[in-house]
C-alpha atoms as a PDB file:
ATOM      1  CA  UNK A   1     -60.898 138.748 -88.636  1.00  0.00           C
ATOM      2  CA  UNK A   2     -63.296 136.221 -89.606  1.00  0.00           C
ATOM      3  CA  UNK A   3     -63.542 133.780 -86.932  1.00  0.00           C
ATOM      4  CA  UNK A   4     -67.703 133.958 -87.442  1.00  0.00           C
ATOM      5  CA  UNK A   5     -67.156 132.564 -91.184  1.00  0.00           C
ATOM      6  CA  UNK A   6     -64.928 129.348 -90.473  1.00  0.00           C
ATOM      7  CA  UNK A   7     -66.732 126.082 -90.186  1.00  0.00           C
ATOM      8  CA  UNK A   8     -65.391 123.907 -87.502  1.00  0.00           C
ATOM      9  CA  UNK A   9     -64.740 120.127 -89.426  1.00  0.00           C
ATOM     10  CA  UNK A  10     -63.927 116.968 -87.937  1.00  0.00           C
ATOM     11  CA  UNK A  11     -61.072 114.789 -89.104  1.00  0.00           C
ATOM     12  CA  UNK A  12     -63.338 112.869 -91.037  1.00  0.00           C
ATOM     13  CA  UNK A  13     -64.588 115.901 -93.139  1.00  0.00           C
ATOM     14  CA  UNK A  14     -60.534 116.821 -93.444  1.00  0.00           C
ATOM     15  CA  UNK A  15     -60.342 113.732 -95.323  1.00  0.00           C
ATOM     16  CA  UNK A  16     -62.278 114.531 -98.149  1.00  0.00           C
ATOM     17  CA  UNK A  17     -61.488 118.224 -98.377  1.00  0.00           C
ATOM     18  CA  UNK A  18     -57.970 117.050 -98.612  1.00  0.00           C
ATOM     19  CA  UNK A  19     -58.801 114.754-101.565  1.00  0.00           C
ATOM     20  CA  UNK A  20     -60.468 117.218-103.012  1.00  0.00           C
ATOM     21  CA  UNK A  21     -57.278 119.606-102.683  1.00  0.00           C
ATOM     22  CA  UNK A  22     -54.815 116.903-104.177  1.00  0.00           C
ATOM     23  CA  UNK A  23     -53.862 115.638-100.769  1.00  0.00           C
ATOM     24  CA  UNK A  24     -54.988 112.095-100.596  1.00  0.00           C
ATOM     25  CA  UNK A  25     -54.020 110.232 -97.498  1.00  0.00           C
ATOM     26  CA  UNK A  26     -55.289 106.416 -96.629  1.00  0.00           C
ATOM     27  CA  UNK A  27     -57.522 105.542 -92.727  1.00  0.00           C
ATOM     28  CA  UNK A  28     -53.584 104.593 -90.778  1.00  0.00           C
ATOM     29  CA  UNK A  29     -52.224 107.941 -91.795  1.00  0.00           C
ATOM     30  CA  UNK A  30     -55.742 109.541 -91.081  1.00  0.00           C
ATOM     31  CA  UNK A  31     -55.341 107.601 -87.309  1.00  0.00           C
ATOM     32  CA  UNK A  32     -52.077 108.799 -86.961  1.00  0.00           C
ATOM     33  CA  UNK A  33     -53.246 112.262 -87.355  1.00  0.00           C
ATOM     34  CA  UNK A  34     -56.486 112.169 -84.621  1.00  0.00           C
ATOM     35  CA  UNK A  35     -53.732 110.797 -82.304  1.00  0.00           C
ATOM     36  CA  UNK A  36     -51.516 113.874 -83.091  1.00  0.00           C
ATOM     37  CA  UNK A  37     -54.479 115.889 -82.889  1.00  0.00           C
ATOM     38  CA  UNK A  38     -55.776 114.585 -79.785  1.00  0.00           C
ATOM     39  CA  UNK A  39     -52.072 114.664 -78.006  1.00  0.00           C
ATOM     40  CA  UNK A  40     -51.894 118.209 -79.402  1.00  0.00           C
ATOM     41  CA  UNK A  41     -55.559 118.944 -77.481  1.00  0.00           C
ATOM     42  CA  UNK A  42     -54.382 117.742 -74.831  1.00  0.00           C
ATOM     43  CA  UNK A  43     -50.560 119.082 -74.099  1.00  0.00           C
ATOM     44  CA  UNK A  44     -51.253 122.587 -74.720  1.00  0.00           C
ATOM     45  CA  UNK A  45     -53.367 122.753 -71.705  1.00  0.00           C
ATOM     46  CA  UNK A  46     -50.049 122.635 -69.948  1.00  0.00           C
ATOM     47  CA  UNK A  47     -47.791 124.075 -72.467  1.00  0.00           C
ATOM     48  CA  UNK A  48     -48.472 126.830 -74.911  1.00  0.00           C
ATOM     49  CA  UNK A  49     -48.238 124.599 -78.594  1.00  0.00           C
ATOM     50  CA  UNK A  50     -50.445 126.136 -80.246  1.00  0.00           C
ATOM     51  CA  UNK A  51     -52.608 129.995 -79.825  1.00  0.00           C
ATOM     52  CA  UNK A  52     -55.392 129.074 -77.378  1.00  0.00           C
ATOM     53  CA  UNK A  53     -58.012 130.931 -79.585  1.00  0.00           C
ATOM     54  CA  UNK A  54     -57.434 128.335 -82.323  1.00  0.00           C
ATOM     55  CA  UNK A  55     -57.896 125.162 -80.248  1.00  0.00           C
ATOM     56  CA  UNK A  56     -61.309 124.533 -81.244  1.00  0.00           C
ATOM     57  CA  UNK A  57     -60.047 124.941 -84.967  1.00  0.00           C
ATOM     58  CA  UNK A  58     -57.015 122.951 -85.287  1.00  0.00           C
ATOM     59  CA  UNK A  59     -57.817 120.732 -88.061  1.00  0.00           C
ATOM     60  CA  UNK A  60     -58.556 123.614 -90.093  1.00  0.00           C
ATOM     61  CA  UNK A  61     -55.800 126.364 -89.398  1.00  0.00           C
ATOM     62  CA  UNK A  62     -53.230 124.193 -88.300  1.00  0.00           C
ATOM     63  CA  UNK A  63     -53.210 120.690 -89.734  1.00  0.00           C
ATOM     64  CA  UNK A  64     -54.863 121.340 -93.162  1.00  0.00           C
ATOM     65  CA  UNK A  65     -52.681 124.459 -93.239  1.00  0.00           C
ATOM     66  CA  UNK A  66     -49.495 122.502 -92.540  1.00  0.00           C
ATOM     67  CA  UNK A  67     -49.999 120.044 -94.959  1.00  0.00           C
ATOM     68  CA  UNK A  68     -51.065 122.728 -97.537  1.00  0.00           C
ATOM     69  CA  UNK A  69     -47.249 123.281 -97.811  1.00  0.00           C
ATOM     70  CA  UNK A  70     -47.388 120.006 -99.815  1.00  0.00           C
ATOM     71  CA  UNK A  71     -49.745 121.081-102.254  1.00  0.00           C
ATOM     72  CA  UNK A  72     -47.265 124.036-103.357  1.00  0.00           C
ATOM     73  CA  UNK A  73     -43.640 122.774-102.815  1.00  0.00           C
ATOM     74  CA  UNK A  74     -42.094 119.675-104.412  1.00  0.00           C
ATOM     75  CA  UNK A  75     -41.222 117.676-101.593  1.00  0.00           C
ATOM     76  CA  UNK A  76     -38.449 115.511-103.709  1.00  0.00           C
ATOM     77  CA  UNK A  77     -38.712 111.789-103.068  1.00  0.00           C
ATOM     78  CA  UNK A  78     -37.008 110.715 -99.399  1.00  0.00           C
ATOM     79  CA  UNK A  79     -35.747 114.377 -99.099  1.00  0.00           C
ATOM     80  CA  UNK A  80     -34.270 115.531 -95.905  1.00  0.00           C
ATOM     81  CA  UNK A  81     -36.762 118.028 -94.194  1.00  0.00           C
ATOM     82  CA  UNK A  82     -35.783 120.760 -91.451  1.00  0.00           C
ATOM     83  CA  UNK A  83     -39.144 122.096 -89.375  1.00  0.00           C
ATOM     84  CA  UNK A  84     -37.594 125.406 -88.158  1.00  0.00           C
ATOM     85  CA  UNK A  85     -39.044 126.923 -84.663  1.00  0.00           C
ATOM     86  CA  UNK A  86     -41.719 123.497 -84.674  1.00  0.00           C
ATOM     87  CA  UNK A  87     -43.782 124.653 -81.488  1.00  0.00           C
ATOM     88  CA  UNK A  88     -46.281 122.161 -81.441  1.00  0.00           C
ATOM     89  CA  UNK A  89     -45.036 119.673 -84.276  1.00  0.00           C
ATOM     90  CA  UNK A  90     -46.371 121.650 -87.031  1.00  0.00           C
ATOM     91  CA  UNK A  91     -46.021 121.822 -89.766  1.00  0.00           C
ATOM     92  CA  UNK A  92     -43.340 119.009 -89.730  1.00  0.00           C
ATOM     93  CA  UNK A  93     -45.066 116.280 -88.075  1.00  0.00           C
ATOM     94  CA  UNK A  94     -48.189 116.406 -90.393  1.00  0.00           C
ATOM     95  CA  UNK A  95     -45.982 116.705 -93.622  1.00  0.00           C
ATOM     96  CA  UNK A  96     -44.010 113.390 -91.985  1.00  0.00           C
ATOM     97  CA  UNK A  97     -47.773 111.452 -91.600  1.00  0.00           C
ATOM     98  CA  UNK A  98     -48.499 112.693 -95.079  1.00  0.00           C
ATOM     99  CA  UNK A  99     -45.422 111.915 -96.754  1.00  0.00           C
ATOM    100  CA  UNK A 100     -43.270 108.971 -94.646  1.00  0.00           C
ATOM    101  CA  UNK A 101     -40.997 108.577 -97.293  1.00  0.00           C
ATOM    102  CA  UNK A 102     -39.585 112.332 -96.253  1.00  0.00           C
ATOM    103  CA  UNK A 103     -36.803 112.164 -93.389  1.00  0.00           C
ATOM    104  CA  UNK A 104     -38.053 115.004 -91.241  1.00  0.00           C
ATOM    105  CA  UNK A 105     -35.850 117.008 -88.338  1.00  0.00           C
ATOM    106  CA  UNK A 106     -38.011 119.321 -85.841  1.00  0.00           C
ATOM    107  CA  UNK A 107     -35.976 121.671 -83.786  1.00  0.00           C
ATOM    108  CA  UNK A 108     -37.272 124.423 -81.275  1.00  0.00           C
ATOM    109  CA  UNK A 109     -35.096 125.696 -78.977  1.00  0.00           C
ATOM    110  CA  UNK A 110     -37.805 125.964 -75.921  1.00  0.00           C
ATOM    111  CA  UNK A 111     -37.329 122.500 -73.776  1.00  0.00           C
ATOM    112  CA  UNK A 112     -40.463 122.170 -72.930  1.00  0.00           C
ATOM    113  CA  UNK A 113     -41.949 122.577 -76.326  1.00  0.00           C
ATOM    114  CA  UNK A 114     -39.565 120.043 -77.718  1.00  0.00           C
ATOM    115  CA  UNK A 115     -39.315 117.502 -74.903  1.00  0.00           C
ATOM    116  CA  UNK A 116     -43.560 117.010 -75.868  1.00  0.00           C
ATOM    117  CA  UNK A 117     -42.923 117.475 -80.009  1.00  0.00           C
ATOM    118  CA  UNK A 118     -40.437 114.623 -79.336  1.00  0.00           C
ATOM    119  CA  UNK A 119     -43.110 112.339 -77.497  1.00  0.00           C
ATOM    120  CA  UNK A 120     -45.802 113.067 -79.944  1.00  0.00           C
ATOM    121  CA  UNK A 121     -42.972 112.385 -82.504  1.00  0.00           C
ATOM    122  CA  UNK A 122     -42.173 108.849 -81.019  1.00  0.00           C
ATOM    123  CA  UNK A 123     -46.069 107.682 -80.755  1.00  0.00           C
ATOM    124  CA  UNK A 124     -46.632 108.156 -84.460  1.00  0.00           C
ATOM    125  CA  UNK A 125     -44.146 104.706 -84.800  1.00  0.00           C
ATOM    126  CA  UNK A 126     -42.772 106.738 -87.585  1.00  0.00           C
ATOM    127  CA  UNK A 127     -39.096 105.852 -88.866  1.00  0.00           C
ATOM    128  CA  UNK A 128     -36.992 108.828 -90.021  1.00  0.00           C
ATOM    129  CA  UNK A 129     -38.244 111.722 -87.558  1.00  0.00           C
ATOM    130  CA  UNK A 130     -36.385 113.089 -84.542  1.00  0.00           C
ATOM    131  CA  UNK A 131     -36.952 115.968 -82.481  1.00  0.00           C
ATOM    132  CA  UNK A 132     -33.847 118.189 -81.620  1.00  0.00           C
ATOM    133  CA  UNK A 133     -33.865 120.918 -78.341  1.00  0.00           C
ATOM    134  CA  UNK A 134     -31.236 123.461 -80.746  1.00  0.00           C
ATOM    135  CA  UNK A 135     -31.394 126.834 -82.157  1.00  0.00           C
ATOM    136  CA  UNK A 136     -31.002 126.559 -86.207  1.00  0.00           C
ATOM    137  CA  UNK A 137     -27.976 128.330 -86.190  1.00  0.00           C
ATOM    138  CA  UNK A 138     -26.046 125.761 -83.744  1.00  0.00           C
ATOM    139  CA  UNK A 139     -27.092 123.079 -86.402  1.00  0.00           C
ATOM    140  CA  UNK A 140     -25.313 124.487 -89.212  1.00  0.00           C
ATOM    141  CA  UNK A 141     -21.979 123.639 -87.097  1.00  0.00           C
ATOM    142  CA  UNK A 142     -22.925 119.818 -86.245  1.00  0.00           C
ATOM    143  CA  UNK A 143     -21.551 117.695 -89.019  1.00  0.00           C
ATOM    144  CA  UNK A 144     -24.632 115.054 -89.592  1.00  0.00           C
ATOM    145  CA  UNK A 145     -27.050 119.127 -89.973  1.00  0.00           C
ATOM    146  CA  UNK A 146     -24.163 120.916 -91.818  1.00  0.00           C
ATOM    147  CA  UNK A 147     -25.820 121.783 -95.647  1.00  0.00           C
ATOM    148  CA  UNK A 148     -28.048 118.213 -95.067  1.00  0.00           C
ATOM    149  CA  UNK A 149     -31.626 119.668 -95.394  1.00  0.00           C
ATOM    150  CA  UNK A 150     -33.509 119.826 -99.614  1.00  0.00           C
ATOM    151  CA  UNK A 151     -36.460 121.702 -97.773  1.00  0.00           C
ATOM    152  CA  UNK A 152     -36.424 123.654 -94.646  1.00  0.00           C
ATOM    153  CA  UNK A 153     -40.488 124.665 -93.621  1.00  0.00           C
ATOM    154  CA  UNK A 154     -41.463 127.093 -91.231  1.00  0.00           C
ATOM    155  CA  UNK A 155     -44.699 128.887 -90.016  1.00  0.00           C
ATOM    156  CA  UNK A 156     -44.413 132.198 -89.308  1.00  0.00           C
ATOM    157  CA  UNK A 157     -41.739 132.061 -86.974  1.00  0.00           C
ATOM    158  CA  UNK A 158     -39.741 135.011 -88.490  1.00  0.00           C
ATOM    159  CA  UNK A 159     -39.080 137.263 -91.429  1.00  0.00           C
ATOM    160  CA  UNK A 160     -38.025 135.903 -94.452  1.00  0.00           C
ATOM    161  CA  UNK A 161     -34.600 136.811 -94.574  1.00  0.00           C
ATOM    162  CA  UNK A 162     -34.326 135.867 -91.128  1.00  0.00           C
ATOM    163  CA  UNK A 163     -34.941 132.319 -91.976  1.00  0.00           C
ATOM    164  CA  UNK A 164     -33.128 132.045 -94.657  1.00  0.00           C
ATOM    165  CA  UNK A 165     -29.597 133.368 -93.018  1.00  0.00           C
ATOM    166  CA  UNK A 166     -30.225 130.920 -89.487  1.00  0.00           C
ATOM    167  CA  UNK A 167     -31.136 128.193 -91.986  1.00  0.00           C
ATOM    168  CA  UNK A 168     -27.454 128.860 -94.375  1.00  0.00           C
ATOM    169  CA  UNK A 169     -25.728 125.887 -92.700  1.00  0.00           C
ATOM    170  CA  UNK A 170     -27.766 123.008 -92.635  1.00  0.00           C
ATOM    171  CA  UNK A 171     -29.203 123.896 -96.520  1.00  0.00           C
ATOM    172  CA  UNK A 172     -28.351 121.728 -99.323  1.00  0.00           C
ATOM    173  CA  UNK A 173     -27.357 122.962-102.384  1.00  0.00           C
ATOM    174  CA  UNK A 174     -30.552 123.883-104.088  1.00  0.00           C
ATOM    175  CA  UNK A 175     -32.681 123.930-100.952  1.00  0.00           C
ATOM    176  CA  UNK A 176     -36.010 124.996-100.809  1.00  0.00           C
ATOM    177  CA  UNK A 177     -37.468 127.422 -97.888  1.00  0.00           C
ATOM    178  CA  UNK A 178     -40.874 126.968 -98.230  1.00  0.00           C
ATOM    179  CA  UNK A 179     -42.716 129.072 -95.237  1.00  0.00           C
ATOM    180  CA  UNK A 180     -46.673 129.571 -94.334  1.00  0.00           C
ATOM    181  CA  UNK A 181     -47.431 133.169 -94.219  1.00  0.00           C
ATOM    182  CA  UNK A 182     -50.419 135.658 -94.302  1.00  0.00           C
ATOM    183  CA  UNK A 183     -51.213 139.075 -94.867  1.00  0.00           C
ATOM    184  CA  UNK A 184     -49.600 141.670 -97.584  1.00  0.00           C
ATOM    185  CA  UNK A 185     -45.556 140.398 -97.792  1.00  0.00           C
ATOM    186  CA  UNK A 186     -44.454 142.721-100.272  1.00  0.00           C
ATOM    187  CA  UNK A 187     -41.925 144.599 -98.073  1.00  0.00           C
ATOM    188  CA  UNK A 188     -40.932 141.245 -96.368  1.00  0.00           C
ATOM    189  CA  UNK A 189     -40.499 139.621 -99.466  1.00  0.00           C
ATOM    190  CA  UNK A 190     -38.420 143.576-101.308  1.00  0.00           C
ATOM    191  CA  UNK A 191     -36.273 143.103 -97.896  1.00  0.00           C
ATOM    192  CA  UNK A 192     -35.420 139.178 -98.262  1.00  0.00           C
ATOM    193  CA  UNK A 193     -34.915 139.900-102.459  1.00  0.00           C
ATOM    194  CA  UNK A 194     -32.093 142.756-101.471  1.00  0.00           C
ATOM    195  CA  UNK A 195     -30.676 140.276 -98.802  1.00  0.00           C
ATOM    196  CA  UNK A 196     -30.747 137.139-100.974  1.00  0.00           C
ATOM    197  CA  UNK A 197     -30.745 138.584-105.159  1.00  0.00           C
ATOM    198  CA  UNK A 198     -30.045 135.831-106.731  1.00  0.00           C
ATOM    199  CA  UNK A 199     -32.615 133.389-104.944  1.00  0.00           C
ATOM    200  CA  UNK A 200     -36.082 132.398-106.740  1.00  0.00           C
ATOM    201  CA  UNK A 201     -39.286 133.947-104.935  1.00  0.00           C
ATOM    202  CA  UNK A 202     -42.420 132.346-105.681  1.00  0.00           C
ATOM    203  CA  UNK A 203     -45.475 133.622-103.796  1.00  0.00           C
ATOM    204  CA  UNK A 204     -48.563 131.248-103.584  1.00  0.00           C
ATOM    205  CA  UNK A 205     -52.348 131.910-102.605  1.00  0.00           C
ATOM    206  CA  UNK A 206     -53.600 129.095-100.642  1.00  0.00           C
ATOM    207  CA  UNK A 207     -56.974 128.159-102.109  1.00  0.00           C
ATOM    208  CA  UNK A 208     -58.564 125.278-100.214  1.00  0.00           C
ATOM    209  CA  UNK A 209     -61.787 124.154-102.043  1.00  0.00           C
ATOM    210  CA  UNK A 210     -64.167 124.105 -99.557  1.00  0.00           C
ATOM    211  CA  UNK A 211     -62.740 125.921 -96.785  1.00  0.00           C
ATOM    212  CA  UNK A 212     -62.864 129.405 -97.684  1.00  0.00           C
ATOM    213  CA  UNK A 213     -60.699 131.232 -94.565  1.00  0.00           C
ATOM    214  CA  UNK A 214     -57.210 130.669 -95.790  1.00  0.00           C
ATOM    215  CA  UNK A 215     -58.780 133.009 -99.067  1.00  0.00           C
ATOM    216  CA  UNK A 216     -60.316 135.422 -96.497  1.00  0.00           C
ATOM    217  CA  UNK A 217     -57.213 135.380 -94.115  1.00  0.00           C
ATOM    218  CA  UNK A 218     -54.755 135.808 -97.146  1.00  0.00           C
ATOM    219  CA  UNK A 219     -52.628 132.717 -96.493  1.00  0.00           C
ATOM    220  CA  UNK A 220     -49.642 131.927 -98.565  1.00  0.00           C
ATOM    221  CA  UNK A 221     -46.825 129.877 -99.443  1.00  0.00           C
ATOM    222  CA  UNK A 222     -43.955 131.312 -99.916  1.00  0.00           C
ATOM    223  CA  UNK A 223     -40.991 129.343-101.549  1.00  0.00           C
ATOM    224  CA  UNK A 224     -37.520 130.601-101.924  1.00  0.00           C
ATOM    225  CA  UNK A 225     -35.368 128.071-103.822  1.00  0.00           C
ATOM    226  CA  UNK A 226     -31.673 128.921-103.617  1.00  0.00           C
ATOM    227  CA  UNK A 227     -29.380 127.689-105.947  1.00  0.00           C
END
């Protein structure tokens, strides 16, 4: 671990590393995410959201990570976008401040988790983002989920093939599953090629100039687009 070697930043600071990193937001979606992050502060005081050890480092590991997924994966224009296991809203609600043109689904299946997503959800003003209390796999039989989602995104919830069969009903033809990860995934990634052999793997290394812990940590992106 390197927990000595992060530097803490504010959300002003996250501003201009994400220019820097081909993420350019304007001050309203900025606000919108110091609400999100202050709401997030705040709630998982109460309710586990987010790993208490990272609390003091949110911008950096969770909402610059989160919208790192948009850095990697084409995010087609007004596509319909499945957070899988959400928790706290991430990485689904910062992708939705970054990129309101996406129509963006988070589903957990813990109530209490959700029922506070869904508030945060509803104070961004945002159109085109609901919060659902459902496992994944019940979605796949509801007709407005069945194959309706171009990207599903997920962090860490599960092994790749495990997301990737709960996620076969409610994926679009040619659906992307684009999910944070960390560490060596060769063997996750071997057992999800055998599973799934005719589906695309592309592994990425997230580099974020100026914040060197997702390099020391081993972060990825890794996007699996099925035909």
């Amino acid at each position: 671990m390197v927990q000595d070697n992060i530097v803490q930043v504010s959300l002003l600071e996250a501003w201009t590393l994400l220019s820097m990193n081909s993420i350019v937001l304007d001050k309203a979606q900025i606000d919108l995410l110091e609400r999100y992050h202050r709401e997030l502060v705040h709630w998982n005081n109460s309710v586990n959201l987010v790993s208490r050890k990272d609390v003091d480092f949110l911008i950096e590991r969770h909402l610059i990570h989160s919208l790192m997924l948009l850095r990697y994966v084409e995010f087609p224009h007004k596509a319909r976008v499945l957070d899988l296991g959400t928790g706290g809203g991430l990485p689904g609600l910062p992708i939705k401040i970054a990129r309101q043109d996406l129509r963006v689904t988070l589903v957990d299946s813990i109530a209490k988790k959700i029922k506070i997503v869904d508030m945060m959800a509803r104070h961004t003003g945002l159109k085109d983002l609901d919060a659902v209390r459902m496992r994944v796999e019940e979605m796949g039989t509801i007709s407005k989920y069945k194959s309706a989602f171009n990207v599903i995104v997920s962090r860490a919830v599960a092994p790749l093939k495990d997301l990737a069969h709960w996620s076969s009903g409610v994926r679009a033809p040619g659906a992307v599953l684009a999910v944070l990860k960390g560490g060596n995934l060769t063997d996750e990634i071997n057992e999800f090629k055998t599973a799934f052999p005719n589906v695309s793997v592309i592994e990425h290394d997230i580099n974020v100039h100026g914040l060197p812990w997702f390099q020391q940590e081993n972060k990825k992106v890794v996007e699996c687009r099925f035909s």
